[in-house]
N, C-alpha and C. Protein backbone atom coordinates (compact mmCIF):
# COMPACT_ATOMS: atom_id res chain seq x y z
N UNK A 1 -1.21 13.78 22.13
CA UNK A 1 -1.25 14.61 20.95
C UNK A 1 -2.50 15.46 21.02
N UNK A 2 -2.51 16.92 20.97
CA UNK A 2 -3.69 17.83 20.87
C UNK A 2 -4.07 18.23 19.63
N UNK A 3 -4.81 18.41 19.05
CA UNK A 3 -5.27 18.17 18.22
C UNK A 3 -6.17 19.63 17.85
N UNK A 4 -5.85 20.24 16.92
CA UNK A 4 -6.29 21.22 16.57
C UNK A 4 -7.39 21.63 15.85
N UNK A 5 -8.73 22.35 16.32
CA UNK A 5 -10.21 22.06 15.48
C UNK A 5 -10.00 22.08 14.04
N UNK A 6 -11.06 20.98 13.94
CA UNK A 6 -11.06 21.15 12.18
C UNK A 6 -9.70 20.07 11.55
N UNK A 7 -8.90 19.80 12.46
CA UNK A 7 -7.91 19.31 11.85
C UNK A 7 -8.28 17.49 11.72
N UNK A 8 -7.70 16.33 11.01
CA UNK A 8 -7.51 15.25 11.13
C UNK A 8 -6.74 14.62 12.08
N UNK A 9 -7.92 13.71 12.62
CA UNK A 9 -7.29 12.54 13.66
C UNK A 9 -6.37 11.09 12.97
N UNK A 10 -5.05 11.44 13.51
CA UNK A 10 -4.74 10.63 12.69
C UNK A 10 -4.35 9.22 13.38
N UNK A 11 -4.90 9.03 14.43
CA UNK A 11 -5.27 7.99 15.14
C UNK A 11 -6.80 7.83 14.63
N UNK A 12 -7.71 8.29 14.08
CA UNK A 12 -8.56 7.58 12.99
C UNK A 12 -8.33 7.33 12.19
N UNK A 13 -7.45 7.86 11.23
CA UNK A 13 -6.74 7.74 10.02
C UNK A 13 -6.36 6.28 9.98
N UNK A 14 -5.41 6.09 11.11
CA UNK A 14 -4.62 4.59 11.10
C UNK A 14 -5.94 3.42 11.53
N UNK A 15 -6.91 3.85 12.43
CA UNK A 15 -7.77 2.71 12.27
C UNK A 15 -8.48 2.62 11.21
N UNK A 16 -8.96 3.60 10.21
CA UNK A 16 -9.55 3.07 9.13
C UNK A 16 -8.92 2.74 7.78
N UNK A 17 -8.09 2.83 7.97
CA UNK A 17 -6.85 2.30 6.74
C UNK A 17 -6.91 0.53 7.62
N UNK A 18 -6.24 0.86 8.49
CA UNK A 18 -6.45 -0.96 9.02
C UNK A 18 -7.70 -2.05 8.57
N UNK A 19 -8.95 -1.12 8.60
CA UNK A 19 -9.93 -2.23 7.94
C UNK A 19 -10.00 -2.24 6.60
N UNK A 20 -9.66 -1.71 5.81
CA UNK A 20 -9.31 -2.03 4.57
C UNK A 20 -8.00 -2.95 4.36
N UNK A 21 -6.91 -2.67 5.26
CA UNK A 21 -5.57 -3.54 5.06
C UNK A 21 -5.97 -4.90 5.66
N UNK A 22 -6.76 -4.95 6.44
CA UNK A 22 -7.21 -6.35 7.36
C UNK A 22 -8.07 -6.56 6.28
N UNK A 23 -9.19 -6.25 5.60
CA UNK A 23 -9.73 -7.25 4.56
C UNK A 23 -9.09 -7.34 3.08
N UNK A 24 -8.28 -6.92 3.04
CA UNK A 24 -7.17 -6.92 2.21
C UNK A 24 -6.52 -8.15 2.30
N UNK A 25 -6.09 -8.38 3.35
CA UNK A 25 -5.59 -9.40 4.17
C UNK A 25 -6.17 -10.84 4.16
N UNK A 26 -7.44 -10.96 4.71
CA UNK A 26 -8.37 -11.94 4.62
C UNK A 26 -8.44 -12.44 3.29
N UNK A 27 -8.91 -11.31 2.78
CA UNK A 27 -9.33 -11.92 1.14
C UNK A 27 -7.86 -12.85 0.28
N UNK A 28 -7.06 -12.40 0.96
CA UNK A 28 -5.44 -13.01 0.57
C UNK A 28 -5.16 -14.15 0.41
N UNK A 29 -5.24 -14.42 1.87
CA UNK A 29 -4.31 -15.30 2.96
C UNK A 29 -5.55 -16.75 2.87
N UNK A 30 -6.79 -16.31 2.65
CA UNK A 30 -8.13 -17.39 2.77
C UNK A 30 -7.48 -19.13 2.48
N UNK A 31 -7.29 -20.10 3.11
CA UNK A 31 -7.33 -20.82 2.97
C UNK A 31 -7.08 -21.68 1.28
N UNK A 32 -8.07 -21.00 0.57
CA UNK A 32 -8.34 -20.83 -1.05
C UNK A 32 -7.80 -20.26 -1.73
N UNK A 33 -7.21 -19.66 -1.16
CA UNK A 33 -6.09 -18.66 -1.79
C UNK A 33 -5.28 -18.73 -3.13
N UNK A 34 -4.80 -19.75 -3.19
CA UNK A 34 -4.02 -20.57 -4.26
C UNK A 34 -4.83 -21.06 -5.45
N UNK A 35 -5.85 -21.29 -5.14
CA UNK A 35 -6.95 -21.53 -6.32
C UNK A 35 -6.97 -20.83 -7.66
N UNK A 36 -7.16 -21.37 -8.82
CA UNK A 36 -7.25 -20.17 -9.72
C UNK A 36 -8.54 -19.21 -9.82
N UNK A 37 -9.32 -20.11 -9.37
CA UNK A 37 -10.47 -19.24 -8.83
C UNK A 37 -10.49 -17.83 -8.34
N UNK A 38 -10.10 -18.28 -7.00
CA UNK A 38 -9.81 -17.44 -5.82
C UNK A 38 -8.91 -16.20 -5.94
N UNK A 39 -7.94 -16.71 -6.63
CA UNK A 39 -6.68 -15.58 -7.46
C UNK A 39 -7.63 -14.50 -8.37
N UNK A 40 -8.56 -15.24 -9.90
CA UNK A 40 -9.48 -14.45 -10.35
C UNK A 40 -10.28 -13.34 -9.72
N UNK A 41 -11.14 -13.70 -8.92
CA UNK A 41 -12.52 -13.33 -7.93
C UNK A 41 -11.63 -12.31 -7.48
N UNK A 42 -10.88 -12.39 -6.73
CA UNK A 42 -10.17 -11.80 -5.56
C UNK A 42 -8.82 -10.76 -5.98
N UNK A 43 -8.45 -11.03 -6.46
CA UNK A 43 -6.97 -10.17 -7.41
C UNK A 43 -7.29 -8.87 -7.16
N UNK A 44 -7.63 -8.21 -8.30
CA UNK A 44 -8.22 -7.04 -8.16
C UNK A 44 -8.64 -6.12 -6.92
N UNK A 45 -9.76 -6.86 -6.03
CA UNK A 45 -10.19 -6.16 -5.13
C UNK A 45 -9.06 -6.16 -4.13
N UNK A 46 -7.95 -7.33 -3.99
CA UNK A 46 -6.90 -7.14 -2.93
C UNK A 46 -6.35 -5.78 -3.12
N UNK A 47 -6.02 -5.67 -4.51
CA UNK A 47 -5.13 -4.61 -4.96
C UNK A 47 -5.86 -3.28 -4.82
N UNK A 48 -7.50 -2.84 -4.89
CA UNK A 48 -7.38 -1.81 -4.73
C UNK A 48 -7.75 -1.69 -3.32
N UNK A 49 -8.31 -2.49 -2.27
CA UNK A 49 -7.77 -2.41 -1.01
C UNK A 49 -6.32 -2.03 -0.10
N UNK A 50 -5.68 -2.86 -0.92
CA UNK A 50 -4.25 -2.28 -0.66
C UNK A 50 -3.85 -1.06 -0.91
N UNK A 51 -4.29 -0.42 -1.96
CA UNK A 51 -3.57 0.69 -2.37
C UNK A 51 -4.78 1.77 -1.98
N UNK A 52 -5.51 1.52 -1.58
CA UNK A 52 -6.52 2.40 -0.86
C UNK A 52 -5.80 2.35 0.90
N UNK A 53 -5.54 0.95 1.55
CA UNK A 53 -5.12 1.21 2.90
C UNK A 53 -3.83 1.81 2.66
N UNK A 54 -2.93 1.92 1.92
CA UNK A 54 -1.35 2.49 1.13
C UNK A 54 -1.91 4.25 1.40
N UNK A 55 -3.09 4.64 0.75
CA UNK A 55 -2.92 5.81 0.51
C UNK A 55 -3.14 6.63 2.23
N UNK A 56 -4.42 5.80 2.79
CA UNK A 56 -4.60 6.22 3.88
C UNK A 56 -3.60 6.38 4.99
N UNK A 57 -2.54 5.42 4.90
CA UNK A 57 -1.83 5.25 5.58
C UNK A 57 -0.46 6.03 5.54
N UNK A 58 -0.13 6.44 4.46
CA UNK A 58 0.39 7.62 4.04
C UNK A 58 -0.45 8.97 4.26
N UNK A 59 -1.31 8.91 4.38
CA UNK A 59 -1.84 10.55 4.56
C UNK A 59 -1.86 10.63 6.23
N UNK A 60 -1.89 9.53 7.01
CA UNK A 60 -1.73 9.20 8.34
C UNK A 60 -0.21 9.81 8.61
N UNK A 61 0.24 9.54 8.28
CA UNK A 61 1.80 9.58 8.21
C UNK A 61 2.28 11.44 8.14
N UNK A 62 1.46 11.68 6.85
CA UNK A 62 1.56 13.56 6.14
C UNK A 62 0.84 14.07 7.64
N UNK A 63 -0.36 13.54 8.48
CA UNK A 63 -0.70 14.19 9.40
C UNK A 63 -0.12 14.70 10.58
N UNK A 64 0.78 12.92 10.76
CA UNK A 64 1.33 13.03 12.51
C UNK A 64 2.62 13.80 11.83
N UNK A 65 3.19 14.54 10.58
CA UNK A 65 4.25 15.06 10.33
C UNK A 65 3.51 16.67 10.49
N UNK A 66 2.43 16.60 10.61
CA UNK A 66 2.06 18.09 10.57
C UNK A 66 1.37 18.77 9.66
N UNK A 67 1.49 17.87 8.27
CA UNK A 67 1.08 18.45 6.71
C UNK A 67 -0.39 18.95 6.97
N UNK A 68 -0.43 20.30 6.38
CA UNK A 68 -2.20 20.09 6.16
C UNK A 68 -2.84 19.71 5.33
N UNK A 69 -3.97 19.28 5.54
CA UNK A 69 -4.56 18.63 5.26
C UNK A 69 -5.06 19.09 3.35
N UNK A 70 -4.99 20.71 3.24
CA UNK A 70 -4.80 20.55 1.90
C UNK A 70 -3.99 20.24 0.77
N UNK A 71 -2.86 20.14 1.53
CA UNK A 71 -1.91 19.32 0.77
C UNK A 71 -2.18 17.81 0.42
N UNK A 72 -2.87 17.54 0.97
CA UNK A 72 -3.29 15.89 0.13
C UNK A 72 -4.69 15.57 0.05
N UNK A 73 -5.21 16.41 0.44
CA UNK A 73 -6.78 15.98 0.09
C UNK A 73 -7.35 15.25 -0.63
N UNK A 74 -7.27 15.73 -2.17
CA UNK A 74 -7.67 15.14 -3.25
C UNK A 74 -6.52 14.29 -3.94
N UNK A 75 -5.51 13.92 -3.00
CA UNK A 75 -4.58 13.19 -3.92
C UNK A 75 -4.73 11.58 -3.23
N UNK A 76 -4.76 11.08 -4.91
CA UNK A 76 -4.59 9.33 -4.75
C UNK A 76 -3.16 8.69 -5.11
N UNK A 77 -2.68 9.65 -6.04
CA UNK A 77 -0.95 9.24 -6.54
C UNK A 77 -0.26 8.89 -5.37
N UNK A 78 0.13 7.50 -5.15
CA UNK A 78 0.87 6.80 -3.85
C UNK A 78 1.99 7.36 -4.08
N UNK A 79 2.54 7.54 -5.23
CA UNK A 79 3.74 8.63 -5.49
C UNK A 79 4.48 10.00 -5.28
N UNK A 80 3.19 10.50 -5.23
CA UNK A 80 2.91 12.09 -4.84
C UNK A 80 3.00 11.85 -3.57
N UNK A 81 2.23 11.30 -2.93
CA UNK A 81 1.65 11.40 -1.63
C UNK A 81 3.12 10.90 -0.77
N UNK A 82 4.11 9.75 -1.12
CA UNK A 82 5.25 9.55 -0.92
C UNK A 82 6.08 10.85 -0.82
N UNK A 83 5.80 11.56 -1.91
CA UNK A 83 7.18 12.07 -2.27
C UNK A 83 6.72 13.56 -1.02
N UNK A 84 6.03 13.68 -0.91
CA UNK A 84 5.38 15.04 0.38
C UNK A 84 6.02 14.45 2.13
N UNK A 85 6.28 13.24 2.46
CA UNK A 85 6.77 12.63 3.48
C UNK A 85 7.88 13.24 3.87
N UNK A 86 8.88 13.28 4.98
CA UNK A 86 9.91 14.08 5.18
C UNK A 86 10.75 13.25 4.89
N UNK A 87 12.27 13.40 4.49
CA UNK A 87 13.33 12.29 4.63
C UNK A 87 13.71 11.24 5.17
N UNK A 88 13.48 11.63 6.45
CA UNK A 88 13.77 10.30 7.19
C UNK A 88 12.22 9.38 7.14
N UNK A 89 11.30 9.34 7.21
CA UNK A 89 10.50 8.70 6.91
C UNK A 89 10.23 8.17 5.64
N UNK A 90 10.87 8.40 4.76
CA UNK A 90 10.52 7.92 3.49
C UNK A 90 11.87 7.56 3.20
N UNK A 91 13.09 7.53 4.01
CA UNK A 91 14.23 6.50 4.04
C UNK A 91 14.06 4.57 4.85
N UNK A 92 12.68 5.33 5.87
CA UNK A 92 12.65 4.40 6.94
C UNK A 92 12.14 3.43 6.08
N UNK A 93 10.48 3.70 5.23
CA UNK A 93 9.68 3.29 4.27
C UNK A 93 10.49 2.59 3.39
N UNK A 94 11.48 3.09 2.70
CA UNK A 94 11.94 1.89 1.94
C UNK A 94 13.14 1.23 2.55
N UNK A 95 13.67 1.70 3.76
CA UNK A 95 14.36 0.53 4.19
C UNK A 95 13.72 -0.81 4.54
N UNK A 96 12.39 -0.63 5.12
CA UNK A 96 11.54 -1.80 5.12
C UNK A 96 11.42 -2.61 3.70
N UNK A 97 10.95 -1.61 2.53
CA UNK A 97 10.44 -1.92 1.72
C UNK A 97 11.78 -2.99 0.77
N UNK A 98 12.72 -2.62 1.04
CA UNK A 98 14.35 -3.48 0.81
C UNK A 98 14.19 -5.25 1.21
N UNK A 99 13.79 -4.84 2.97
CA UNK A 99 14.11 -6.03 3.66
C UNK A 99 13.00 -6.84 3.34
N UNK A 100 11.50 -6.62 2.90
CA UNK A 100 10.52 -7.04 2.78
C UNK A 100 10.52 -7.66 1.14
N UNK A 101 11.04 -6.94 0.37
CA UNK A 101 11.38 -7.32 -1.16
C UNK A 101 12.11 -8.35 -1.52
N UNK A 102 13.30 -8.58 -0.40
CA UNK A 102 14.54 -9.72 -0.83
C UNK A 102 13.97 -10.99 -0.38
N UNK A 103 12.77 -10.63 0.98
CA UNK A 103 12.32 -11.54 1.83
C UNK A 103 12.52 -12.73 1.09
N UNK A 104 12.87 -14.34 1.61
CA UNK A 104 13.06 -15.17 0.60
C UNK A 104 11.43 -15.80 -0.02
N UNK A 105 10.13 -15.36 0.97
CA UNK A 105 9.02 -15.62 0.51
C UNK A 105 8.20 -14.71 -0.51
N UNK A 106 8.66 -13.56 0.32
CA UNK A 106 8.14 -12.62 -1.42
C UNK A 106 8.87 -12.63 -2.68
N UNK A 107 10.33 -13.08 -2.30
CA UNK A 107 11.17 -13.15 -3.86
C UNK A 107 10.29 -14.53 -4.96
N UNK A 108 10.11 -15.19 -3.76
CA UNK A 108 9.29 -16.50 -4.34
C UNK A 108 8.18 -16.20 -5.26
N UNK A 109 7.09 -15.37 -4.26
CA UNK A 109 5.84 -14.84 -4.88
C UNK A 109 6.17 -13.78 -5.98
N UNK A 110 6.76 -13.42 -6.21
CA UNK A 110 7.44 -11.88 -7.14
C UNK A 110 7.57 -12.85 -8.67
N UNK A 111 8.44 -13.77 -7.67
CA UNK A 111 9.49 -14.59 -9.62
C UNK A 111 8.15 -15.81 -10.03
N UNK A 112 6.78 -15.73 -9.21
CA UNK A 112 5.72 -16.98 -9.58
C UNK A 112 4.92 -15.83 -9.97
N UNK A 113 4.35 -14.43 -10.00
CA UNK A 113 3.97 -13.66 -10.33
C UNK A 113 4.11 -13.06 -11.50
N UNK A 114 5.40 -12.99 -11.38
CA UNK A 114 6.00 -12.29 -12.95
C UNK A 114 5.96 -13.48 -14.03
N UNK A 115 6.21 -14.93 -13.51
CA UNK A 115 6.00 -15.71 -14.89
C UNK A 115 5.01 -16.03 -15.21
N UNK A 116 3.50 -16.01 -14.52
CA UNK A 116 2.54 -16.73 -14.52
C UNK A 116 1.64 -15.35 -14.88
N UNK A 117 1.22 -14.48 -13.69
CA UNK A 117 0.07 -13.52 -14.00
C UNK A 117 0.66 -12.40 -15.25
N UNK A 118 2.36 -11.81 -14.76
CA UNK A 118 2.68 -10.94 -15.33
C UNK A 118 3.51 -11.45 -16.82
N UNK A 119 3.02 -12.61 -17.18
CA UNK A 119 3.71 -13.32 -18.32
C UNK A 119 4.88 -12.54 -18.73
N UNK A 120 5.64 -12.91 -17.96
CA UNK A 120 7.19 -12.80 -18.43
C UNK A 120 7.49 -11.50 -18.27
N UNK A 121 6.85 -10.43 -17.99
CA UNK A 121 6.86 -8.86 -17.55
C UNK A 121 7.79 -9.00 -16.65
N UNK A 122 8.66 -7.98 -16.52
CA UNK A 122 9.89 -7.95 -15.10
C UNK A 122 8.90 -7.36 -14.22
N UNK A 123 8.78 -7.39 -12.61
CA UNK A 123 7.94 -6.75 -11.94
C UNK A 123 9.00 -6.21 -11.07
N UNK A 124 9.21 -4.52 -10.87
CA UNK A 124 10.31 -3.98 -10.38
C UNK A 124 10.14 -4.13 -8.80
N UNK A 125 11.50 -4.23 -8.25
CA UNK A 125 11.25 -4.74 -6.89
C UNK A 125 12.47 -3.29 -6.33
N UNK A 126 12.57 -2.82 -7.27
CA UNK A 126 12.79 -1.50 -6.16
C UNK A 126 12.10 -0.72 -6.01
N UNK A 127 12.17 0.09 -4.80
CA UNK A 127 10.76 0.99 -4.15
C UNK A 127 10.25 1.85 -4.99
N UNK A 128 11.22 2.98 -5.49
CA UNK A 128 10.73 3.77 -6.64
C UNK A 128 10.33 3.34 -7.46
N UNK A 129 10.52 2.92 -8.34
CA UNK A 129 10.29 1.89 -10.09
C UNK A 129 8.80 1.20 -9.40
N UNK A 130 8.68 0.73 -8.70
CA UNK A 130 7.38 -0.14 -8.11
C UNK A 130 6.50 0.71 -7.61
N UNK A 131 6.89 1.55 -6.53
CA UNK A 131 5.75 3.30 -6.24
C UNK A 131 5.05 3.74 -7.69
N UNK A 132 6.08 4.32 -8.53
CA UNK A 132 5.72 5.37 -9.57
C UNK A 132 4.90 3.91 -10.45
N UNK A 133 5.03 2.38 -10.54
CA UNK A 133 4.14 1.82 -11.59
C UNK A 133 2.60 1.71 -10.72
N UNK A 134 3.02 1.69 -9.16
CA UNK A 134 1.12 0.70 -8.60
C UNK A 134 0.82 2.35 -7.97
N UNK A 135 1.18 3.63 -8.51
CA UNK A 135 0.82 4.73 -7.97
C UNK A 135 -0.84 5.32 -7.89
N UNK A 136 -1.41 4.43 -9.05
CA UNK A 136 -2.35 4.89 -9.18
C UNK A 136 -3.56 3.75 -9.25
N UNK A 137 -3.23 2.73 -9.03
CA UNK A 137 -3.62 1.47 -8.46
C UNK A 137 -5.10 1.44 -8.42
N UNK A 138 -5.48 2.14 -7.14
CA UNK A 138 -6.24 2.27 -6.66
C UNK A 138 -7.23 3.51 -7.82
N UNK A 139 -6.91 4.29 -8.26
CA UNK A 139 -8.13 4.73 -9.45
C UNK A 139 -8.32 3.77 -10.62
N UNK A 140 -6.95 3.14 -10.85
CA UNK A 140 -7.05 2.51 -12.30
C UNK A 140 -7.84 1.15 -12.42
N UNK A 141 -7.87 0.62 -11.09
CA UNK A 141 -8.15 -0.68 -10.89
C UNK A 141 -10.09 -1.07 -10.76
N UNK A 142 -10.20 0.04 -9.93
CA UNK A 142 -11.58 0.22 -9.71
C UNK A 142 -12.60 0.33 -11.06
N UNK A 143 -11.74 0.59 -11.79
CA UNK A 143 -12.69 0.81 -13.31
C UNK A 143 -11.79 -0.37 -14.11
N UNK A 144 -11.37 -1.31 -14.37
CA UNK A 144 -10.36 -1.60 -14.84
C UNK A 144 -11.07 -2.46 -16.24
N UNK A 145 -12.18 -2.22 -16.13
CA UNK A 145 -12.98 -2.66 -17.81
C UNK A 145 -12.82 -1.63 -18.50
N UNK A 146 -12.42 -0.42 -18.00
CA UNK A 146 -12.51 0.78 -19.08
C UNK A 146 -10.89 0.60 -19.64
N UNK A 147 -9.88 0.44 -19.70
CA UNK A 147 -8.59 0.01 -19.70
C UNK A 147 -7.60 -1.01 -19.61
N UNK A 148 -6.97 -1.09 -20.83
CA UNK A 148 -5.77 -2.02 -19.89
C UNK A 148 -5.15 -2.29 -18.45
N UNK A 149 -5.46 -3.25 -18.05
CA UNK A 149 -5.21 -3.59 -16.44
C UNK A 149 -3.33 -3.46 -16.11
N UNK A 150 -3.36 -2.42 -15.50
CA UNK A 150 -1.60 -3.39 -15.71
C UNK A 150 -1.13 -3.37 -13.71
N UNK A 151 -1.08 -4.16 -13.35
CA UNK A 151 -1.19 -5.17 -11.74
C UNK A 151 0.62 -5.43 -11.64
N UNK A 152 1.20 -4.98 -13.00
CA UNK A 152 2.86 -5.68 -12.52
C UNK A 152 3.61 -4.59 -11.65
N UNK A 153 3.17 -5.06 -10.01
CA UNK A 153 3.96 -3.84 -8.72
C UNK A 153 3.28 -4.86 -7.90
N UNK A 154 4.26 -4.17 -6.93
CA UNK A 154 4.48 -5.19 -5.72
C UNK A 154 3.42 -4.18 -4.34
N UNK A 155 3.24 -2.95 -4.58
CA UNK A 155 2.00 -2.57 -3.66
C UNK A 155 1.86 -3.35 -2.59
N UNK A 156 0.66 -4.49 -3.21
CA UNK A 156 -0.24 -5.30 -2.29
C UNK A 156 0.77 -5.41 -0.92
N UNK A 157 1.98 -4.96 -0.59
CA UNK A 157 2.71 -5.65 0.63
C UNK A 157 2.94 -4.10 1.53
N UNK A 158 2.58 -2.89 0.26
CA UNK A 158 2.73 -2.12 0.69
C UNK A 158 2.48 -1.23 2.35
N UNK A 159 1.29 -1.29 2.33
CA UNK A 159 0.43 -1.29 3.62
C UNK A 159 0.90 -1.92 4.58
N UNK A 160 1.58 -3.07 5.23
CA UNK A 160 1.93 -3.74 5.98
C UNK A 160 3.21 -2.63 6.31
N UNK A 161 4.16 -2.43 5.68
CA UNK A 161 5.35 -1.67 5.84
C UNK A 161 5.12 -0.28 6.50
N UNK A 162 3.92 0.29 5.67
CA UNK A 162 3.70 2.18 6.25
C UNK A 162 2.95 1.55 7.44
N UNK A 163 2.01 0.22 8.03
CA UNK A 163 1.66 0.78 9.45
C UNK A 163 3.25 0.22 10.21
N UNK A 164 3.77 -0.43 9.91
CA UNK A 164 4.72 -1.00 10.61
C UNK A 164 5.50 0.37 11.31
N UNK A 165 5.75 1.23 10.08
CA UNK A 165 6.10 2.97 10.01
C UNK A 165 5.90 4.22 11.30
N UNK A 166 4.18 3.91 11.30
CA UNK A 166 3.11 4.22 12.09
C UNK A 166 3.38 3.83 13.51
N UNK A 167 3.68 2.41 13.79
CA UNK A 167 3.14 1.76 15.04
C UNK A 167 4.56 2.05 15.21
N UNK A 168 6.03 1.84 14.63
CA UNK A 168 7.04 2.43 15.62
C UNK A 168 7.29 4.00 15.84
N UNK A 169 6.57 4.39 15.72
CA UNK A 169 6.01 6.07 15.89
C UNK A 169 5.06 6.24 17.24
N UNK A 170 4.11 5.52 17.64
CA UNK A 170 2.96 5.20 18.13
C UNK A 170 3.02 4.18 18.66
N UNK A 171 4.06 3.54 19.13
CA UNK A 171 3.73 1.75 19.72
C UNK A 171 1.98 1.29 20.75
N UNK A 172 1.68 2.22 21.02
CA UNK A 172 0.38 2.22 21.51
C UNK A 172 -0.64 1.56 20.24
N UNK A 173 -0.69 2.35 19.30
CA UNK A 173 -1.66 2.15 18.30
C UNK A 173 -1.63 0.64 18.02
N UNK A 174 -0.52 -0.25 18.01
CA UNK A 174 -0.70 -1.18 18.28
C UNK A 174 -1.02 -2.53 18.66
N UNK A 175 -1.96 -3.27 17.84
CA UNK A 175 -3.28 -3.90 18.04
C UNK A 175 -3.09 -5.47 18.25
């Protein structure tokens, strides 16, 4: 891929979205995980990690499609930034996002989520309805003493799916 001055590498793009999705990850998966503790402490920052490696990883995506770069610059809406993707990539995106939703371990985590954190809230498990609620995730969350918190979207799995996106695009990038 040649790469045009001034323009974005979007083979940097995908490695620095990865260290945010990898401590995204960590902070998750920790051993402690299950704790109510650990859930407290940690909640939050998963989520705007996620939806920070979500956005990057989507603008990764707007790059190797060609988009320039002022077309998403200043945008954080995971929604927006979705909806700028070409067709078939944002068919591919939620065909994952389908197979990853029914998964019988995330249906698990979804229906212990919605009764416990999201007290009885439905948490939408289709791609759209779930995009347009955790779209803004990542601004709302970061301040989230100034506002009502509202966390009911499935995001956090998001990131895993757009590099999955990425790397069968790129099987090199591949780590």
């Amino acid at each position: 891929m040649t790469q045009a001055p001034g323009s974005l590498d979007p083979k940097l793009m995908f490695d620095h979205a990865q260290k945010f999705q990898w401590s995204q990850e960590y902070l998750r998966h920790k051993d402690r995980a299950t704790t109510a503790e650990h859930v407290k402490m940690c909640g939050d920052p998963c989520f705007v990690l996620s939806a920070l490696a979500s956005e990057l990883f989507i603008k990764c995506l707007l790059v190797i499609e060609g988009k320039p770069k002022k077309e998403f610059a200043k945008v954080h809406d995971l929604y927006q930034l979705f909806s700028k993707l070409t067709p078939p990539i944002q068919d591919r995106i939620k065909g994952l996002w389908d197979q990853q939703v029914w998964a019988q371990g995330t249906r698990d985590f979804i229906d212990y989520a919605q009764n416990t954190i999201a007290k009885g809230t439905p948490i939408p498990r289709n791609f759209a309805s779930a995009l347009k609620l955790g779209a803004n995730t990542f601004v709302d969350l970061r301040y989230v003493y100034e506002k009502p918190r509202n966390i009911n979207n499935l995001i956090v799995d998001l990131p895993l799916i757009l590099r999955r996106v990425i790397v069968e695009i790129y099987p090199q990038w591949k780590s």
